[in-house]
Protein backbone atom coordinates (compact mmCIF):
# COMPACT_ATOMS: atom_id res chain seq x y z
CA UNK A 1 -26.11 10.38 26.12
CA UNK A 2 -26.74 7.37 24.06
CA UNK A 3 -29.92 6.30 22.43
CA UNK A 4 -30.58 2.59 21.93
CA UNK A 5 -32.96 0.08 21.93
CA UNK A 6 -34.05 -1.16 25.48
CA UNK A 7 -32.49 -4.56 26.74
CA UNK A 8 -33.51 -6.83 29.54
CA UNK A 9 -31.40 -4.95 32.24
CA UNK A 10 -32.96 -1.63 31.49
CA UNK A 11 -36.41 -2.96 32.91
CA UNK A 12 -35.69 -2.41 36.46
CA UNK A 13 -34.52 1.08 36.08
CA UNK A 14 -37.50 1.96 33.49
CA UNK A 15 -40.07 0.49 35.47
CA UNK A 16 -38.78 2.65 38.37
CA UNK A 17 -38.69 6.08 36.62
CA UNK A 18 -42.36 4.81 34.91
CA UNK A 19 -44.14 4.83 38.27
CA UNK A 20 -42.39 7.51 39.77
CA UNK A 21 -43.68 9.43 36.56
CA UNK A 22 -47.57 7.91 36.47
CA UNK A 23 -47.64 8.40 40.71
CA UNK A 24 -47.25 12.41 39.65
CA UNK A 25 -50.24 12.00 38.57
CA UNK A 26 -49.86 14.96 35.84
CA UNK A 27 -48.91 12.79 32.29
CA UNK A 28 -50.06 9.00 32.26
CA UNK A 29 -53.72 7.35 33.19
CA UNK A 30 -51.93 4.56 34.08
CA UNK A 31 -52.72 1.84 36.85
CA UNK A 32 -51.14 2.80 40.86
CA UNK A 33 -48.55 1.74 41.75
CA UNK A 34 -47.06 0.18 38.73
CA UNK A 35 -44.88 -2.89 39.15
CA UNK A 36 -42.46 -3.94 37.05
CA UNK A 37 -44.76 -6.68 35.16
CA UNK A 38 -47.80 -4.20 34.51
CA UNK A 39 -44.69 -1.33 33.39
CA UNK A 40 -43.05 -4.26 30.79
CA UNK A 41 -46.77 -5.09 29.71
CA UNK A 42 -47.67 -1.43 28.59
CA UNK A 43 -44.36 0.35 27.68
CA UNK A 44 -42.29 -2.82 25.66
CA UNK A 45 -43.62 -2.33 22.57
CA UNK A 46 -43.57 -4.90 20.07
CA UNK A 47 -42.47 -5.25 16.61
CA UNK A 48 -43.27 -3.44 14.24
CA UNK A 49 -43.08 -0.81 16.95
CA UNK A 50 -40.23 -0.25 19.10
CA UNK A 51 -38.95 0.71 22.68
CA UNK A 52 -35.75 2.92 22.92
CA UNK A 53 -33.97 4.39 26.39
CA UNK A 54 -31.71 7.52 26.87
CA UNK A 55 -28.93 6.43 29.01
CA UNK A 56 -25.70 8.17 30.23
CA UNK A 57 -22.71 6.60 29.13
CA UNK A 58 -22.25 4.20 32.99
CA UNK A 59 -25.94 3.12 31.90
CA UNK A 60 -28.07 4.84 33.94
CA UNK A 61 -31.77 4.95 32.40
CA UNK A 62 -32.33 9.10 31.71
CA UNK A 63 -36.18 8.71 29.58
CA UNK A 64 -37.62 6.77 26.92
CA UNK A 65 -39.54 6.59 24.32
CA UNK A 66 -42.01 3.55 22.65
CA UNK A 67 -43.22 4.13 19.12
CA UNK A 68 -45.03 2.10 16.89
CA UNK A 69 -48.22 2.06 14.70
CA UNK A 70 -51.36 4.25 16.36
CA UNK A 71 -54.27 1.91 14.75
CA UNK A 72 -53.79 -1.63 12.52
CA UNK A 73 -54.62 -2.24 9.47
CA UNK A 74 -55.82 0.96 7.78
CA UNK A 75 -54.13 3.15 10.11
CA UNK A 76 -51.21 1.72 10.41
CA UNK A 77 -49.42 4.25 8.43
CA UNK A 78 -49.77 6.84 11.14
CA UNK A 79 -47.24 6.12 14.19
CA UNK A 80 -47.69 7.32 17.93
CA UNK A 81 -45.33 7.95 20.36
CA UNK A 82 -44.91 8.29 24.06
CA UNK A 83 -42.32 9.30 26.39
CA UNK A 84 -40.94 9.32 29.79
CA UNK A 85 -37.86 11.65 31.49
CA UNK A 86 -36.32 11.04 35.04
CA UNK A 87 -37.12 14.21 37.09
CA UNK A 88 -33.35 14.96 37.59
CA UNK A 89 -32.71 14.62 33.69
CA UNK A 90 -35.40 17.25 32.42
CA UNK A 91 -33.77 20.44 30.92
CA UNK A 92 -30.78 18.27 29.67
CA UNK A 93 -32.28 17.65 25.89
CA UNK A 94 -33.36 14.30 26.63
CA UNK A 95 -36.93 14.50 25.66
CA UNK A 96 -36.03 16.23 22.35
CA UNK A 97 -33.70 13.45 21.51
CA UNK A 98 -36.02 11.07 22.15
CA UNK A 99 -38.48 12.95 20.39
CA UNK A 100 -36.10 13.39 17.13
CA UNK A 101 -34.79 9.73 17.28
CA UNK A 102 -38.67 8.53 17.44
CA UNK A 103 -39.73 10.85 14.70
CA UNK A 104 -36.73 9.90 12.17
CA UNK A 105 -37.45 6.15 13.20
CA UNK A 106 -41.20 6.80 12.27
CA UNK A 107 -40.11 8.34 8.85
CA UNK A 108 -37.42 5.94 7.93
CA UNK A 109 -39.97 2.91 8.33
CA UNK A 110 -42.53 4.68 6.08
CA UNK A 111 -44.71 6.12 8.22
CA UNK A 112 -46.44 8.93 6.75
CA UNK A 113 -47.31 11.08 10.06
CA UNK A 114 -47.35 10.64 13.73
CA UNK A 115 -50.11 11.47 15.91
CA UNK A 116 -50.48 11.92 19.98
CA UNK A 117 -53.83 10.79 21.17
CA UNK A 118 -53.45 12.09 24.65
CA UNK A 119 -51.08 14.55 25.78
CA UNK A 120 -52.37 16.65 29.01
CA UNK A 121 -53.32 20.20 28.20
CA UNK A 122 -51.42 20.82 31.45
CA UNK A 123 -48.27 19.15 30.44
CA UNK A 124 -46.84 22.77 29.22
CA UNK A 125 -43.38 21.68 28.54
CA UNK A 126 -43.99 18.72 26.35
CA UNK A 127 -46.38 20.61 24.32
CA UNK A 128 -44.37 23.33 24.14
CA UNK A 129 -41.39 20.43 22.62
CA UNK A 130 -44.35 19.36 20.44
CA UNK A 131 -45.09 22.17 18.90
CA UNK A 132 -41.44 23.04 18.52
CA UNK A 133 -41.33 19.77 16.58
CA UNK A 134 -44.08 20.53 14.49
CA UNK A 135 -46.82 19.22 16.22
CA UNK A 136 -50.56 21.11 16.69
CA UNK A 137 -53.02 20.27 18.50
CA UNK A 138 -56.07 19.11 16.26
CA UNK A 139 -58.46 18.94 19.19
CA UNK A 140 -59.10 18.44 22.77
CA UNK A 141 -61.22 16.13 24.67
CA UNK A 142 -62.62 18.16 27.90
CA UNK A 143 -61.74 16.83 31.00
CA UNK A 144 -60.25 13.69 29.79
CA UNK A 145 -57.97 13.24 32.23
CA UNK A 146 -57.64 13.78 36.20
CA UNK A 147 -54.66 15.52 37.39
CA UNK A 148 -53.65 15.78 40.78
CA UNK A 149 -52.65 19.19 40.66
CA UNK A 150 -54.98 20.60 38.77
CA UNK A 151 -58.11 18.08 38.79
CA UNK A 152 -59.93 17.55 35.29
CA UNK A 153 -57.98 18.56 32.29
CA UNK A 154 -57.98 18.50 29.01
CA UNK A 155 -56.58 15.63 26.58
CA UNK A 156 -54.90 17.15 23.57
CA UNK A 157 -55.00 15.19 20.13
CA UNK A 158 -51.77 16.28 18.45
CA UNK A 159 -50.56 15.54 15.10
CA UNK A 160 -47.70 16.74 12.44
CA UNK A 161 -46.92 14.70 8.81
CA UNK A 162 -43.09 13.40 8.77
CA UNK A 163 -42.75 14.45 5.31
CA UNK A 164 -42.45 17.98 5.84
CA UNK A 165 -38.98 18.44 6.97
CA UNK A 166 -36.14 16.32 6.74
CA UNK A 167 -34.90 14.17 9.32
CA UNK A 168 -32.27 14.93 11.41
CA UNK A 169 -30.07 11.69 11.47
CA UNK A 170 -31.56 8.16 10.07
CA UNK A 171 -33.14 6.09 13.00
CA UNK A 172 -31.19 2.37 12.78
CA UNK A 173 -33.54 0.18 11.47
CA UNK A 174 -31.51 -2.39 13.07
CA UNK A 175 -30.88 -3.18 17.05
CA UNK A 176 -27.77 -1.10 16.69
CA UNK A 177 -27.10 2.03 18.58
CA UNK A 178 -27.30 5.60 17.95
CA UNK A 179 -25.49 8.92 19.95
CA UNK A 180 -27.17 11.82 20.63
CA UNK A 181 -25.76 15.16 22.32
């Protein structure tokens, strides 16, 4: 698997995977059905941020991730993340090398910590990957969020500083590329 920055053929296959994942209806409070256009506008994210994919080595699209600063100005030193895995990648390590590229990015362009502002309380597996990561939850907004398995959920706020623990292999700071396994 190979983690890089996304390019312009990438958008076709993302924007797939992104509204297969938001018509769930279990992670994302995004718009149905999401087009390609409306999947660019909310998941490219722009400098200083950035948008990585998780491909296989012919190039097909496995996840992503899209990281950048959670608030402007006085917040800016915080990052936030979010993340996406194809159905028929999960239990392959995907969304914990996303999640490890992201948080050495995060750390290597001086962020000080990263915070979630909205991960489903019913999303077990990627809190379960947060917390393995060093994430907690710091609070939970009460049915925040309408699932259509479960109906009205909780939103957890999660957060964990990115100086305690070294990072696992430096994030380019350029548009180069980076292998995981």
């Amino acid at each position: 698997m190979l983690i890089r920055r996304v390019e312009e053929s990438d958008w076709e296959s993302l924007a797939e995977l992104l509204d297969e994942i938001v018509s769930d209806g279990e992670t994302y409070a995004y718009p149905e059905p999401l087009d390609e256009v409306t999947a660019r506008s909310l998941w490219d994210e722009q400098e200083p941020g950035v948008t990585v994919v998780a491909v296989e080595t012919n190039g097909t699209v496995l996840g992503s991730a899209k990281s950048g600063p959670n608030r402007p100005g006085r917040g800016a030193h915080v990052a936030t993340a979010s993340f996406v895995v194809s159905p028929t990648a999960r239990g392959r390590g995907v969304g914990r090398a996303l999640a490890e590229w992201v948080l050495d990015w995060a750390r290597v362009h001086g962020f000080t910590a990263m915070q979630f502002n909205a991960v489903v309380e019913t999303n077990h597996a990627a809190v379960r990957l947060w917390e393995a990561l060093g994430f907690r939850v710091i609070g939970t907004v009460p049915d925040a969020f309408r699932s259509r398995r479960h109906g009205l959920v909780g939103l957890h706020v999660m957060h964990r500083h990115l100086g305690d623990g070294p990072a696992r292999q430096p994030a380019p700071a350029a548009p180069s590329s980076t292998s995981s396994e």
